[in-house]
PDB file of N, CA and C in Angstrom:
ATOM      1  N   UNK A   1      -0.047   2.947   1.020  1.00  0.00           N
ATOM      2  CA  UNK A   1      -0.151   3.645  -0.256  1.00  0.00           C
ATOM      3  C   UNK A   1      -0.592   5.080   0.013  1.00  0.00           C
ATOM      4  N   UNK A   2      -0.064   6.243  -0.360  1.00  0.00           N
ATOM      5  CA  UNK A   2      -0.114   6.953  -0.213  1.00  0.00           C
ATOM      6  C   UNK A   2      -1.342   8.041  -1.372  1.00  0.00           C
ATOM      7  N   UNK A   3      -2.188   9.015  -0.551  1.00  0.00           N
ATOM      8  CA  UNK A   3      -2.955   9.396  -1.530  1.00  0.00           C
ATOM      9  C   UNK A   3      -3.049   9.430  -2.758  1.00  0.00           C
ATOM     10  N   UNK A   4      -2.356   9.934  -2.907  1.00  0.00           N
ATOM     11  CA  UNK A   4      -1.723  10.448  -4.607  1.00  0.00           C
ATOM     12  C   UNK A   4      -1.749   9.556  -4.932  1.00  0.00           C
ATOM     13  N   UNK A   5      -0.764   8.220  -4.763  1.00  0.00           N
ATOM     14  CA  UNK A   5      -0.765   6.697  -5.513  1.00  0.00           C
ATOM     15  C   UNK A   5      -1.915   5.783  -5.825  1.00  0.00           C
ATOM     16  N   UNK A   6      -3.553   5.896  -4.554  1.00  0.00           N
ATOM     17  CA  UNK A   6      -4.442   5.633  -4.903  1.00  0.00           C
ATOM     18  C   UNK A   6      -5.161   5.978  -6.152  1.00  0.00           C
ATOM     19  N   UNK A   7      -5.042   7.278  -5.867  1.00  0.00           N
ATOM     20  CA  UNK A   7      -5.953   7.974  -6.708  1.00  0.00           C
ATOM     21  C   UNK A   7      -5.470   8.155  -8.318  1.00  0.00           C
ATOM     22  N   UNK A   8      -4.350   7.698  -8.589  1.00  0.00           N
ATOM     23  CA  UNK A   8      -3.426   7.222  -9.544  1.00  0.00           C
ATOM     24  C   UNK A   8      -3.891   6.001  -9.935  1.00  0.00           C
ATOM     25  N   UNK A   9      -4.358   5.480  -9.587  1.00  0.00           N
ATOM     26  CA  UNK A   9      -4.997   4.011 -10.162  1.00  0.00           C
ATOM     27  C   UNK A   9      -6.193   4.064 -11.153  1.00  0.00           C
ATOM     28  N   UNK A  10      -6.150   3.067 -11.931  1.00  0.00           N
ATOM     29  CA  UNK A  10      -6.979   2.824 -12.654  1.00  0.00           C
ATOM     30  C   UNK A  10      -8.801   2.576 -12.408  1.00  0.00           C
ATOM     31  N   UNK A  11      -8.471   1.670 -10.931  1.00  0.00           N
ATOM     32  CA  UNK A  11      -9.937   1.847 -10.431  1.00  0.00           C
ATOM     33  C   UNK A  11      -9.415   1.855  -8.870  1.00  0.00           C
ATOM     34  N   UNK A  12     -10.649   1.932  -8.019  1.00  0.00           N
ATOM     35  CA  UNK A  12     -10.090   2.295  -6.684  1.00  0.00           C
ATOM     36  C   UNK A  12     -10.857   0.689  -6.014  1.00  0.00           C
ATOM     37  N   UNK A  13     -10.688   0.069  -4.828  1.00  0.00           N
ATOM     38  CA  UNK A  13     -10.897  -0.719  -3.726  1.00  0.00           C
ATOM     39  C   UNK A  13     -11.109  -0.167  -2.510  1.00  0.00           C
ATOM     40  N   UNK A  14     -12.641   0.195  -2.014  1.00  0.00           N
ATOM     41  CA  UNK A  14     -13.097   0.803  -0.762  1.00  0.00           C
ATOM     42  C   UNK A  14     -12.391  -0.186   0.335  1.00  0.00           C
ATOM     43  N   UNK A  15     -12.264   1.285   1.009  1.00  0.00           N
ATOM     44  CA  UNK A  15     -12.597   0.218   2.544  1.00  0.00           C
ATOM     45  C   UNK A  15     -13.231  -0.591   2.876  1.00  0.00           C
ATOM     46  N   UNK A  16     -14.719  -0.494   2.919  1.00  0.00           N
ATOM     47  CA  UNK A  16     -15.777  -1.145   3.456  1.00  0.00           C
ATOM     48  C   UNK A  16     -15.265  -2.719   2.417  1.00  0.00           C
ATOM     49  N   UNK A  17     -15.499  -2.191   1.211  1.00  0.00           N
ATOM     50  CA  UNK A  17     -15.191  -3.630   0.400  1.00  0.00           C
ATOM     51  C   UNK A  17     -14.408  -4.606   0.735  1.00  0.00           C
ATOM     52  N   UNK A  18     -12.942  -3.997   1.006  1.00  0.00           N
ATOM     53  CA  UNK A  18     -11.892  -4.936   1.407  1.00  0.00           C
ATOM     54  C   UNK A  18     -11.657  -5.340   2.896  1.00  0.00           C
ATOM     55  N   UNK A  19     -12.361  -4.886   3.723  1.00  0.00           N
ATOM     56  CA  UNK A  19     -12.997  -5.107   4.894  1.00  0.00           C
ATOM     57  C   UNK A  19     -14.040  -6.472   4.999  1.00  0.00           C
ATOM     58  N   UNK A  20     -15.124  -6.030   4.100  1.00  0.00           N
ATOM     59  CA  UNK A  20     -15.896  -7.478   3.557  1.00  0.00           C
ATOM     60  C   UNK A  20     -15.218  -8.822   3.218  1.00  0.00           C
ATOM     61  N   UNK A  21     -14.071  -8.203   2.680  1.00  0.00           N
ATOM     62  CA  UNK A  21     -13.343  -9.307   1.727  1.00  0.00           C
ATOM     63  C   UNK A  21     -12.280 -10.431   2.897  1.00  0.00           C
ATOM     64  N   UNK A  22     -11.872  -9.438   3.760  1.00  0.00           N
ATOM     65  CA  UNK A  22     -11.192 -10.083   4.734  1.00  0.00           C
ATOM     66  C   UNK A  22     -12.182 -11.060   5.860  1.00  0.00           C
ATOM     67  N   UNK A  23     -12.848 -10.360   6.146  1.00  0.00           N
ATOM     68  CA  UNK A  23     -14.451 -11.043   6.981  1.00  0.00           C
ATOM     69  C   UNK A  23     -14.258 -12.440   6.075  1.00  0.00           C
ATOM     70  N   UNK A  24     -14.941 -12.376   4.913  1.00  0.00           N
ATOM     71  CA  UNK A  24     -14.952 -13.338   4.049  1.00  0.00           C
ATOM     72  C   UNK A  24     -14.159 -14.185   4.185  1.00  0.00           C
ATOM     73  N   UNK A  25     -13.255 -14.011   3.970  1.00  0.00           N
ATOM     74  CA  UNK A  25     -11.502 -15.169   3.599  1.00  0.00           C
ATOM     75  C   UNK A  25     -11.140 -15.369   4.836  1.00  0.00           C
ATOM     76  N   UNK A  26     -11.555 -15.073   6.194  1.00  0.00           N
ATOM     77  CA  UNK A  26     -11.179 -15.769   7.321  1.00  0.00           C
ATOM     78  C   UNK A  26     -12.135 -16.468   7.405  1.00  0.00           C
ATOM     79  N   UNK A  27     -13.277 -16.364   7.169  1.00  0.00           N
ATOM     80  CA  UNK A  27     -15.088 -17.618   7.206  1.00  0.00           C
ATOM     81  C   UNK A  27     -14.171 -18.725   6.604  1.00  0.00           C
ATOM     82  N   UNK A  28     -14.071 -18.436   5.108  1.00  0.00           N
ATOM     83  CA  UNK A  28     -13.066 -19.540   4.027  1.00  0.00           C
ATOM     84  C   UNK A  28     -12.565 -19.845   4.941  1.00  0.00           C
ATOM     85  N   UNK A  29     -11.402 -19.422   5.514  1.00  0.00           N
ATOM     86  CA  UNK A  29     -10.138 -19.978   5.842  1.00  0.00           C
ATOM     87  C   UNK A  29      -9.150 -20.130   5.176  1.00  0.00           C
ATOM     88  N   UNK A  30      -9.096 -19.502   3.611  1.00  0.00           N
ATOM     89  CA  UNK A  30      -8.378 -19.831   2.202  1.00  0.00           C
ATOM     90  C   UNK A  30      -7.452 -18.251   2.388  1.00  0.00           C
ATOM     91  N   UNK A  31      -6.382 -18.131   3.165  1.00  0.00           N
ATOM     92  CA  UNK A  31      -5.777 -16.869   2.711  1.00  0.00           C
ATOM     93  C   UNK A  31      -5.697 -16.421   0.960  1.00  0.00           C
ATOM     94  N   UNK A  32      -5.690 -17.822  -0.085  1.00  0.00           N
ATOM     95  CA  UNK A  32      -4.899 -17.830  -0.676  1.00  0.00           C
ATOM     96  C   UNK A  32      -5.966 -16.668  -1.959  1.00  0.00           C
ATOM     97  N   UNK A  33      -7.450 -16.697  -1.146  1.00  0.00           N
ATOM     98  CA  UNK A  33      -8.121 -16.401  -2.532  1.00  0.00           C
ATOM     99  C   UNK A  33      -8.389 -14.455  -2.904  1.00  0.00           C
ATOM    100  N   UNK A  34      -8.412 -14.185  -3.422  1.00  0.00           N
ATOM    101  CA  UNK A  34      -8.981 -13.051  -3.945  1.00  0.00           C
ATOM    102  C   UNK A  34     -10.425 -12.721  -4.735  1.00  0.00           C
ATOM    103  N   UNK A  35     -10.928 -11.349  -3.851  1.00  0.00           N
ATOM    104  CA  UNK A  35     -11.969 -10.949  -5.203  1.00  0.00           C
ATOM    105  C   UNK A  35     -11.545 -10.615  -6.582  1.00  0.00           C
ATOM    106  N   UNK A  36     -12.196 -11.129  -7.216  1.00  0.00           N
ATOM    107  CA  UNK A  36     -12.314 -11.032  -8.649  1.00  0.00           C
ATOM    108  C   UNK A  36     -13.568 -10.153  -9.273  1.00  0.00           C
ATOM    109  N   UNK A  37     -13.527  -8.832  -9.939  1.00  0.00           N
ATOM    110  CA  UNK A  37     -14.629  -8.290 -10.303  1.00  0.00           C
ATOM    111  C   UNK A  37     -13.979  -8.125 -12.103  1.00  0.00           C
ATOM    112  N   UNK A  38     -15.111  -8.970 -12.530  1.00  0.00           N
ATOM    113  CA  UNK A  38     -15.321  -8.436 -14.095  1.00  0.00           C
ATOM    114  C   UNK A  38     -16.417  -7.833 -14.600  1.00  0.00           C
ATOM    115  N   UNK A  39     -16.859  -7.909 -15.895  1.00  0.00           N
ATOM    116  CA  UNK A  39     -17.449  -7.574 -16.408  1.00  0.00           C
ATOM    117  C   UNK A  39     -18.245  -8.375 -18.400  1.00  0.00           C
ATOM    118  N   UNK A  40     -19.071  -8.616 -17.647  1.00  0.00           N
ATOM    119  CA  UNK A  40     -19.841  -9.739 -19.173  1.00  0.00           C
ATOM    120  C   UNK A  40     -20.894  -9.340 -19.975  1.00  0.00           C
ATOM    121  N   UNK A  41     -21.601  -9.450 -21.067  1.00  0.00           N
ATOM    122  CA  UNK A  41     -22.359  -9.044 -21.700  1.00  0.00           C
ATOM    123  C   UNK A  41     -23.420  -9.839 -20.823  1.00  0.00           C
ATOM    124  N   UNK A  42     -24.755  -8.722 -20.883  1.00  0.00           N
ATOM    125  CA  UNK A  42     -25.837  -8.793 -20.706  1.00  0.00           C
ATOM    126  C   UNK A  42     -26.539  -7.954 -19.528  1.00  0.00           C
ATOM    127  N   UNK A  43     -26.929  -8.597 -18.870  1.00  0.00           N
ATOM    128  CA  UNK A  43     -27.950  -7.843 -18.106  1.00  0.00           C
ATOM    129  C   UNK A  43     -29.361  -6.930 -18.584  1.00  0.00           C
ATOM    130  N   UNK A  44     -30.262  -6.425 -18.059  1.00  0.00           N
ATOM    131  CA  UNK A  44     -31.034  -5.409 -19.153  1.00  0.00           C
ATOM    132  C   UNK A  44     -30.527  -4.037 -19.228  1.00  0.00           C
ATOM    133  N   UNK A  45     -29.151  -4.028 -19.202  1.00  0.00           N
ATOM    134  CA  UNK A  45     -28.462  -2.473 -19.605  1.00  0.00           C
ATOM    135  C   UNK A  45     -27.435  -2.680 -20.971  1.00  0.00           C
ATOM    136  N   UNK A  46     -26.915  -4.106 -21.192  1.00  0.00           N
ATOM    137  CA  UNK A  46     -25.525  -3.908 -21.768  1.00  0.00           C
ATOM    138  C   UNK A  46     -24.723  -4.847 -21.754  1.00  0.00           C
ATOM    139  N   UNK A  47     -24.249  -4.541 -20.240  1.00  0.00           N
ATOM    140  CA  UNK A  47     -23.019  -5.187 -19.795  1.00  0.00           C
ATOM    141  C   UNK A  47     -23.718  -5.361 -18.208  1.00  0.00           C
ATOM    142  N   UNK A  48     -22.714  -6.077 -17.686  1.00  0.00           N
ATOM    143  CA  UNK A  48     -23.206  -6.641 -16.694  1.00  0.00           C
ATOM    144  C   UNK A  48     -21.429  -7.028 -15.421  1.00  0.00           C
ATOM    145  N   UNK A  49     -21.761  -6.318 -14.401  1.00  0.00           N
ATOM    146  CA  UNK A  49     -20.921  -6.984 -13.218  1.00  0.00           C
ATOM    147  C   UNK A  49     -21.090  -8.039 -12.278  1.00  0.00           C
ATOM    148  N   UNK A  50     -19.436  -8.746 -12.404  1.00  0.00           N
ATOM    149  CA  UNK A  50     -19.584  -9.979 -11.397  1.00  0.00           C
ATOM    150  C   UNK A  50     -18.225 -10.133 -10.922  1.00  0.00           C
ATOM    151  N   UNK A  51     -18.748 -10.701  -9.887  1.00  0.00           N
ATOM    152  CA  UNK A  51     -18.184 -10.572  -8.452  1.00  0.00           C
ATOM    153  C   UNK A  51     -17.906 -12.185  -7.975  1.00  0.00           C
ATOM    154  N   UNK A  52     -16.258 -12.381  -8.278  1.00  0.00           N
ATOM    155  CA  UNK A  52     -16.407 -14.390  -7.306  1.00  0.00           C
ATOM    156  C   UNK A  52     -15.045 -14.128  -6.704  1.00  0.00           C
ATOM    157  N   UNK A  53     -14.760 -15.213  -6.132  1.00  0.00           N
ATOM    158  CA  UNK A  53     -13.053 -15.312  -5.598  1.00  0.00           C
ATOM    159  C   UNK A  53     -12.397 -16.505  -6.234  1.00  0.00           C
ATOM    160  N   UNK A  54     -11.484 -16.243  -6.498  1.00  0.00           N
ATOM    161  CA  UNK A  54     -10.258 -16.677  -7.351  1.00  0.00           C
ATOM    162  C   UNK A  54      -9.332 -16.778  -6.616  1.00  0.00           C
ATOM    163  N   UNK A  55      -8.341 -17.910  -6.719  1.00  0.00           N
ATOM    164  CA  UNK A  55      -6.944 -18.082  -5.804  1.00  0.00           C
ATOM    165  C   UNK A  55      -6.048 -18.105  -7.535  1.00  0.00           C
ATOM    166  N   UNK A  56      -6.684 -18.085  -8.689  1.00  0.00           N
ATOM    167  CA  UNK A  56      -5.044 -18.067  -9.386  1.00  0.00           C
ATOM    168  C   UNK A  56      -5.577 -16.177 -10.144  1.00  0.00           C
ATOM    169  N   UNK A  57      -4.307 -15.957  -9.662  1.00  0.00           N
ATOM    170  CA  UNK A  57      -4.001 -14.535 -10.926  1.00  0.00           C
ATOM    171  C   UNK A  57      -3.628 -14.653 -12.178  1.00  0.00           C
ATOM    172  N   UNK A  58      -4.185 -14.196 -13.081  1.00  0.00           N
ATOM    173  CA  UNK A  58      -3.979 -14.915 -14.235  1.00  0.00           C
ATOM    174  C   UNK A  58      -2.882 -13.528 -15.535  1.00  0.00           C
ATOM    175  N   UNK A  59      -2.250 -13.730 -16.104  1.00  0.00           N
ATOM    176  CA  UNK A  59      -1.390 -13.042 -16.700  1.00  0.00           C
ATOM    177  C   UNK A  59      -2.515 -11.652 -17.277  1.00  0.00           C
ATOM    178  N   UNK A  60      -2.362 -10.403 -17.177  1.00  0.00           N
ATOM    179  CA  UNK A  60      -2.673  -9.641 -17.421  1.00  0.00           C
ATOM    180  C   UNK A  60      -3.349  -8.878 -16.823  1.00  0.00           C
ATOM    181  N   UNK A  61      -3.956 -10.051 -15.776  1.00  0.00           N
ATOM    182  CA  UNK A  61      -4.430  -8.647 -14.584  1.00  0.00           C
ATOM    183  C   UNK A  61      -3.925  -7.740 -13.571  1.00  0.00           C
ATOM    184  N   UNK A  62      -5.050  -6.810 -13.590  1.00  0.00           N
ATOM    185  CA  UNK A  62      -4.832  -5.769 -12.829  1.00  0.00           C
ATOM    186  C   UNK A  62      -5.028  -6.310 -11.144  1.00  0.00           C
ATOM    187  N   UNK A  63      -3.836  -5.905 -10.289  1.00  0.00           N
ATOM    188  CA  UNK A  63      -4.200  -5.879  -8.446  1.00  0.00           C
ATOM    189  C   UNK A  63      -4.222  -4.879  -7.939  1.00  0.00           C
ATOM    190  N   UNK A  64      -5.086  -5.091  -6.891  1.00  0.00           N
ATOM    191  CA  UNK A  64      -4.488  -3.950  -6.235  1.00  0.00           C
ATOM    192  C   UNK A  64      -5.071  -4.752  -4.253  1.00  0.00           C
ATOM    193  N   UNK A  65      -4.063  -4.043  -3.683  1.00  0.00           N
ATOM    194  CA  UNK A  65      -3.766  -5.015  -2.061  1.00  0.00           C
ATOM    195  C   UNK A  65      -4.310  -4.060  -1.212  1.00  0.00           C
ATOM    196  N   UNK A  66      -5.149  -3.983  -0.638  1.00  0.00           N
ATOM    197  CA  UNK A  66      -5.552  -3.169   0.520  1.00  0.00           C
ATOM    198  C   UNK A  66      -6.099  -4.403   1.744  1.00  0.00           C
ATOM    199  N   UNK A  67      -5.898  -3.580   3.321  1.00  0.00           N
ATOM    200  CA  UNK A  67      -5.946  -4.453   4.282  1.00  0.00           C
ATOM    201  C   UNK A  67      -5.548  -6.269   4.337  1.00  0.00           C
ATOM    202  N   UNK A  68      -4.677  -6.079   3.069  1.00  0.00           N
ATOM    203  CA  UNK A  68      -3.943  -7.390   3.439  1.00  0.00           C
ATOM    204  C   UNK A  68      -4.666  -8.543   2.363  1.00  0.00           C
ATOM    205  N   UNK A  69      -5.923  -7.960   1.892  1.00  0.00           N
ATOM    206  CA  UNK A  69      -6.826  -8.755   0.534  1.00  0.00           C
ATOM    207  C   UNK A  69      -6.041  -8.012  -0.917  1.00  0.00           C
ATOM    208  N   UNK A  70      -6.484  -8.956  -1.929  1.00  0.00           N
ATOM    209  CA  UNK A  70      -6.396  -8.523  -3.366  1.00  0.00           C
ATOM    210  C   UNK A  70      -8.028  -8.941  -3.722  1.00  0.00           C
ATOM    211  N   UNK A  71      -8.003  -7.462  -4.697  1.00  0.00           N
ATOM    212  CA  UNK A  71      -8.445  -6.957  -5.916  1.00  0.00           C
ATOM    213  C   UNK A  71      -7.863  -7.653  -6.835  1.00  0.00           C
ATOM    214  N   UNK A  72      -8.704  -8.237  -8.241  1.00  0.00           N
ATOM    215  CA  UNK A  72      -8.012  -8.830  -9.449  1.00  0.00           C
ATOM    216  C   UNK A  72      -9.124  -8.384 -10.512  1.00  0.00           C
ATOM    217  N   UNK A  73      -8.606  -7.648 -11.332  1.00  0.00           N
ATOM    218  CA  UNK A  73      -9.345  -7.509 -12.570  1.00  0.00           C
ATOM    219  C   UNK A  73      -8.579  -7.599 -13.490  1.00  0.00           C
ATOM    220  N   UNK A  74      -9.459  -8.081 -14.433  1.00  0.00           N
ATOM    221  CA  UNK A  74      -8.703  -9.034 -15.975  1.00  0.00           C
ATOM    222  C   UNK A  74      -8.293  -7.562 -16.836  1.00  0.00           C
ATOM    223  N   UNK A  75      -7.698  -7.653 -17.938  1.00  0.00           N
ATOM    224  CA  UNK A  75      -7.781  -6.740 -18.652  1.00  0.00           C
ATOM    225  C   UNK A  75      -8.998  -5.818 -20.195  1.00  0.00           C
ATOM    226  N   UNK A  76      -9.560  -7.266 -20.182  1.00  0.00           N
ATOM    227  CA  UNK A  76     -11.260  -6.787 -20.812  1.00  0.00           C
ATOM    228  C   UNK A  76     -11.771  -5.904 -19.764  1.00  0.00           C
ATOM    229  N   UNK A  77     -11.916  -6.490 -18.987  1.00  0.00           N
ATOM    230  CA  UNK A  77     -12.884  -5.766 -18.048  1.00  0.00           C
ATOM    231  C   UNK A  77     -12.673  -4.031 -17.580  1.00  0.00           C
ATOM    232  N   UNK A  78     -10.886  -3.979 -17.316  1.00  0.00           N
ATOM    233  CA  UNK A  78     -10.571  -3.055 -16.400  1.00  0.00           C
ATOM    234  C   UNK A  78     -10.985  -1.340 -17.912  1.00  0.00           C
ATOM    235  N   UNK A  79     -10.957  -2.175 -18.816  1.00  0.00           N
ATOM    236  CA  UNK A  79     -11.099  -0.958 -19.859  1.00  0.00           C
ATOM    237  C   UNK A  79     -12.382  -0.603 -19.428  1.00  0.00           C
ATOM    238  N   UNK A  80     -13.570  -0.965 -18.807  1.00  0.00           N
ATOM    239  CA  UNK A  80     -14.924  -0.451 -18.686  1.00  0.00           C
ATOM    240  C   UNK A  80     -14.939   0.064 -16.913  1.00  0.00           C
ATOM    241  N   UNK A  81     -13.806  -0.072 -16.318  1.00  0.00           N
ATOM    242  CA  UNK A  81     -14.013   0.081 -14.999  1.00  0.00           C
ATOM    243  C   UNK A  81     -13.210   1.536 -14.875  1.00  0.00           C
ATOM    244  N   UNK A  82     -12.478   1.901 -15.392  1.00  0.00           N
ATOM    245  CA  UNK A  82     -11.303   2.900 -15.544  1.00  0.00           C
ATOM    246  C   UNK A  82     -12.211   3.959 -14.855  1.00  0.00           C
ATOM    247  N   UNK A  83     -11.490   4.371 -13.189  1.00  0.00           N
ATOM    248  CA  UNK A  83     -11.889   5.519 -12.474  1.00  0.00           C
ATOM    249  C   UNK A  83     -13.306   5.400 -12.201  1.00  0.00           C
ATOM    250  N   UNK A  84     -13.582   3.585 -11.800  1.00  0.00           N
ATOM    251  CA  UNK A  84     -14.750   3.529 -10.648  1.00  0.00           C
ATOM    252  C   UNK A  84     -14.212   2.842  -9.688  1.00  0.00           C
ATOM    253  N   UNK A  85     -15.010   2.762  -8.705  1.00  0.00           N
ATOM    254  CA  UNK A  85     -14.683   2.181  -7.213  1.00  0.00           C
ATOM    255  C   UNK A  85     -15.461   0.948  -6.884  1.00  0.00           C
ATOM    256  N   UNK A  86     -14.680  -0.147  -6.837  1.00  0.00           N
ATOM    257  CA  UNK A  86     -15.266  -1.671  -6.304  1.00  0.00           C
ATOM    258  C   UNK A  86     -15.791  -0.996  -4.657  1.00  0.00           C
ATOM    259  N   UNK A  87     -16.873  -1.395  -4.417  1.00  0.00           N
ATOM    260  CA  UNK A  87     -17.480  -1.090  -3.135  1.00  0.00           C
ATOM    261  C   UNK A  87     -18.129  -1.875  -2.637  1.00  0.00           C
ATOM    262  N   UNK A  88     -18.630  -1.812  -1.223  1.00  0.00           N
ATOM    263  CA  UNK A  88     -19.788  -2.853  -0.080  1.00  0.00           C
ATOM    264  C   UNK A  88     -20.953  -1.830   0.201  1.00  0.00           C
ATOM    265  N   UNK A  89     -21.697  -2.273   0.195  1.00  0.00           N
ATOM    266  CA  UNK A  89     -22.833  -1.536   0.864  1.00  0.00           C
ATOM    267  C   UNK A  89     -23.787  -2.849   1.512  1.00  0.00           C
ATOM    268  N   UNK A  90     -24.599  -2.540   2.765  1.00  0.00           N
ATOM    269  CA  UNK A  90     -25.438  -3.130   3.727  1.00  0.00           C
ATOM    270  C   UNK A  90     -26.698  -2.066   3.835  1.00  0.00           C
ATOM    271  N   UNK A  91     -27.747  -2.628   3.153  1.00  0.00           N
ATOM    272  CA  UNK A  91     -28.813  -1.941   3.519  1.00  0.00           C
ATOM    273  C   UNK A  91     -30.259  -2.628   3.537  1.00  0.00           C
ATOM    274  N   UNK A  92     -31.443  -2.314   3.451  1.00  0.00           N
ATOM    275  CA  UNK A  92     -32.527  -2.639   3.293  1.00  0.00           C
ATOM    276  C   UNK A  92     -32.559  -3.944   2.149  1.00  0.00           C
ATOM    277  N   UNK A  93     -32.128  -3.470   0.899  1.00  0.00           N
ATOM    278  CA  UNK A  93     -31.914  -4.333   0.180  1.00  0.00           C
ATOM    279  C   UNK A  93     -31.116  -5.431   0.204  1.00  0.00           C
ATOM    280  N   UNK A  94     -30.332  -5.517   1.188  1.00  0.00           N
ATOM    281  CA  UNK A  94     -29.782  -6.497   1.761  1.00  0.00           C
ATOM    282  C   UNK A  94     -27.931  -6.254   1.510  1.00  0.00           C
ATOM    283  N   UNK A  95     -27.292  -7.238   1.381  1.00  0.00           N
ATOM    284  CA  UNK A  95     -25.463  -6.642   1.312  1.00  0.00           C
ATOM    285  C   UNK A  95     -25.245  -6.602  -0.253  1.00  0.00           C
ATOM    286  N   UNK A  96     -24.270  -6.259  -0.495  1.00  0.00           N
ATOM    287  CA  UNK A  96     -23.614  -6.509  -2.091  1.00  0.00           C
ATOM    288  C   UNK A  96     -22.403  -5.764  -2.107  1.00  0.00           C
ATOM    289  N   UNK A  97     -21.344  -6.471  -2.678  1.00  0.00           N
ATOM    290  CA  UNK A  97     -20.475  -5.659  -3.711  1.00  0.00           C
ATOM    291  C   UNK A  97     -21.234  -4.721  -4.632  1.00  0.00           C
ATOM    292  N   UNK A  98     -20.209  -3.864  -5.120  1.00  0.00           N
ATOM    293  CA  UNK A  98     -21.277  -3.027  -6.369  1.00  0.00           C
ATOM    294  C   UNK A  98     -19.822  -2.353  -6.415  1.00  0.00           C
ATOM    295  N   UNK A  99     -19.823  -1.576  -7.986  1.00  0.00           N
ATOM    296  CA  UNK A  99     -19.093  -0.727  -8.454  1.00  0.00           C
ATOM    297  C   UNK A  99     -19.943   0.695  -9.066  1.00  0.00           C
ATOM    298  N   UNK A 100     -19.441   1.666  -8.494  1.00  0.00           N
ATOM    299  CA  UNK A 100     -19.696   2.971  -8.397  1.00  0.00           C
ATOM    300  C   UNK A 100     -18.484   3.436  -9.695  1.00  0.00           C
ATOM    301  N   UNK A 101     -19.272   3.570 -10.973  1.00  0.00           N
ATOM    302  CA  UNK A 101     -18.710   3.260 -11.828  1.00  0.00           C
ATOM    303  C   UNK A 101     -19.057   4.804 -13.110  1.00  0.00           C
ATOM    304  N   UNK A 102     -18.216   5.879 -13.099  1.00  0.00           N
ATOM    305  CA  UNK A 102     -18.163   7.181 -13.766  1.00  0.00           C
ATOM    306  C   UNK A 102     -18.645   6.820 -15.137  1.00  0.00           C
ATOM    307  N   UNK A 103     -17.786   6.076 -15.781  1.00  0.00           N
ATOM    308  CA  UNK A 103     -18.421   5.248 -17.593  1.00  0.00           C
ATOM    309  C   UNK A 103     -19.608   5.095 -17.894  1.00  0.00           C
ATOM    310  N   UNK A 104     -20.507   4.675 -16.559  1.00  0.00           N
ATOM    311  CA  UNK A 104     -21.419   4.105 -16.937  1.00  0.00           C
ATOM    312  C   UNK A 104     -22.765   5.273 -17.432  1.00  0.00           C
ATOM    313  N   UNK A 105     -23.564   5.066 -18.384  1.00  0.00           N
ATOM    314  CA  UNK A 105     -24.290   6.302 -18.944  1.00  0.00           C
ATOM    315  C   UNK A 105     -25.681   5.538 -18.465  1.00  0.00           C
ATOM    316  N   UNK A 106     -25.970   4.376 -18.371  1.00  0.00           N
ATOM    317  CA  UNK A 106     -27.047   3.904 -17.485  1.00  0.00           C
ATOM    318  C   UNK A 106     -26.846   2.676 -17.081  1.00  0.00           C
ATOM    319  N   UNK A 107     -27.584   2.586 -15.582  1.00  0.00           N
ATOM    320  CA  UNK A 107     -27.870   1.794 -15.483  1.00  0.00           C
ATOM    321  C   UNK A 107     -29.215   0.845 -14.380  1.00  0.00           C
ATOM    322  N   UNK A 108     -29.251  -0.087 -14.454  1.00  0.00           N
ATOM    323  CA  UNK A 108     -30.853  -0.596 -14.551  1.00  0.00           C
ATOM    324  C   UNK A 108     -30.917  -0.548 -12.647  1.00  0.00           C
ATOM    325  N   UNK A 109     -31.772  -0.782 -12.471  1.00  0.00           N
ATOM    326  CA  UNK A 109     -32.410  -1.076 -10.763  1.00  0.00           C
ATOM    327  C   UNK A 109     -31.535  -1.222  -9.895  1.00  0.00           C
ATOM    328  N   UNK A 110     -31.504  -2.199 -10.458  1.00  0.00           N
ATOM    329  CA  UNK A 110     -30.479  -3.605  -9.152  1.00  0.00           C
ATOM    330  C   UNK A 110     -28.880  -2.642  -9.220  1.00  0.00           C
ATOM    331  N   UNK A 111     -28.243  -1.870  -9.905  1.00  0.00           N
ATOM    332  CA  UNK A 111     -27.253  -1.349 -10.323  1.00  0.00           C
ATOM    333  C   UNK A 111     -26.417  -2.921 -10.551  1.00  0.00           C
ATOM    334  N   UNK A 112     -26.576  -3.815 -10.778  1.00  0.00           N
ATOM    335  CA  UNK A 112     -25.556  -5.119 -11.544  1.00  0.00           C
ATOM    336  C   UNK A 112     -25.311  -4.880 -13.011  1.00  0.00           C
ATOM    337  N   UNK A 113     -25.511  -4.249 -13.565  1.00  0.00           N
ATOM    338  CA  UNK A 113     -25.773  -3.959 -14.844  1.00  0.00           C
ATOM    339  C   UNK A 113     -25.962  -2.157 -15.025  1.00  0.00           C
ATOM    340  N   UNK A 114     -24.970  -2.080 -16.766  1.00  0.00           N
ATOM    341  CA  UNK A 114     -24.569  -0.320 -17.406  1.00  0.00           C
ATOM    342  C   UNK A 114     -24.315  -0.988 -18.313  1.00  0.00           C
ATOM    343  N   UNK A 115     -24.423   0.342 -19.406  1.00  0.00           N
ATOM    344  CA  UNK A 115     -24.025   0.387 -20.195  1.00  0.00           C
ATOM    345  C   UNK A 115     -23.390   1.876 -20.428  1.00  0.00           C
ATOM    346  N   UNK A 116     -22.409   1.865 -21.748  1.00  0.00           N
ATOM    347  CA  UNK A 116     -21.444   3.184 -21.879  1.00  0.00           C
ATOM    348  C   UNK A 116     -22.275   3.672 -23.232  1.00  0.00           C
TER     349      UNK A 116
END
């Protein structure tokens, strides 16, 4: 995929993330599954992100394929994600997915949780 076409997307899929994701799904052994990132009411901001793997795609979502993994976001969700980046980070606090997310006008500690 070529620059331009990334950055043309609705939300972006890091490296590091889909790197994680492959690590992951060879542990599984399940080629078949994908991350899944939505988005649900609550948390102490709002709204709230989550993160599982899914093997069915379900009519309306959004993909996107990097290093050979899928990205799947539903279409509720992708309206609150529009021009953030699903990401990995490893630190002190230990590993996580997280979305680095422009919409968001706050959000709480843990960054699992914004609101717009």
């Amino acid at each position: 995929m070529t620059v331009e076409a990334e950055q043309a997307m609705p939300i972006q899929f890091s490296d590091a993330a889909a790197a994680k994701v492959k690590a992951l799904l060879a542990e599984e052994e399940n080629p078949e599954l994908k991350l899944r990132v939505y988005v649900t009411g609550g948390g102490c901001s709002g709204f709230q992100y989550g993160f599982t793997f899914d093997e069915k795609v379900n009519e309306g979502d959004f993909t996107i394929e990097k290093q050979g993994v899928t990205l799947l976001v539903d279409s509720m969700s992708l309206q609150y994600l529009v021009g953030g980046v699903v990401d990995y980070t490893e630190g002190l606090e230990g590993s996580r997915f997280f979305v680095n997310n422009p919409n968001a006008t706050t959000t709480c500690g843990c960054g699992a949780s914004f609101s717009i």
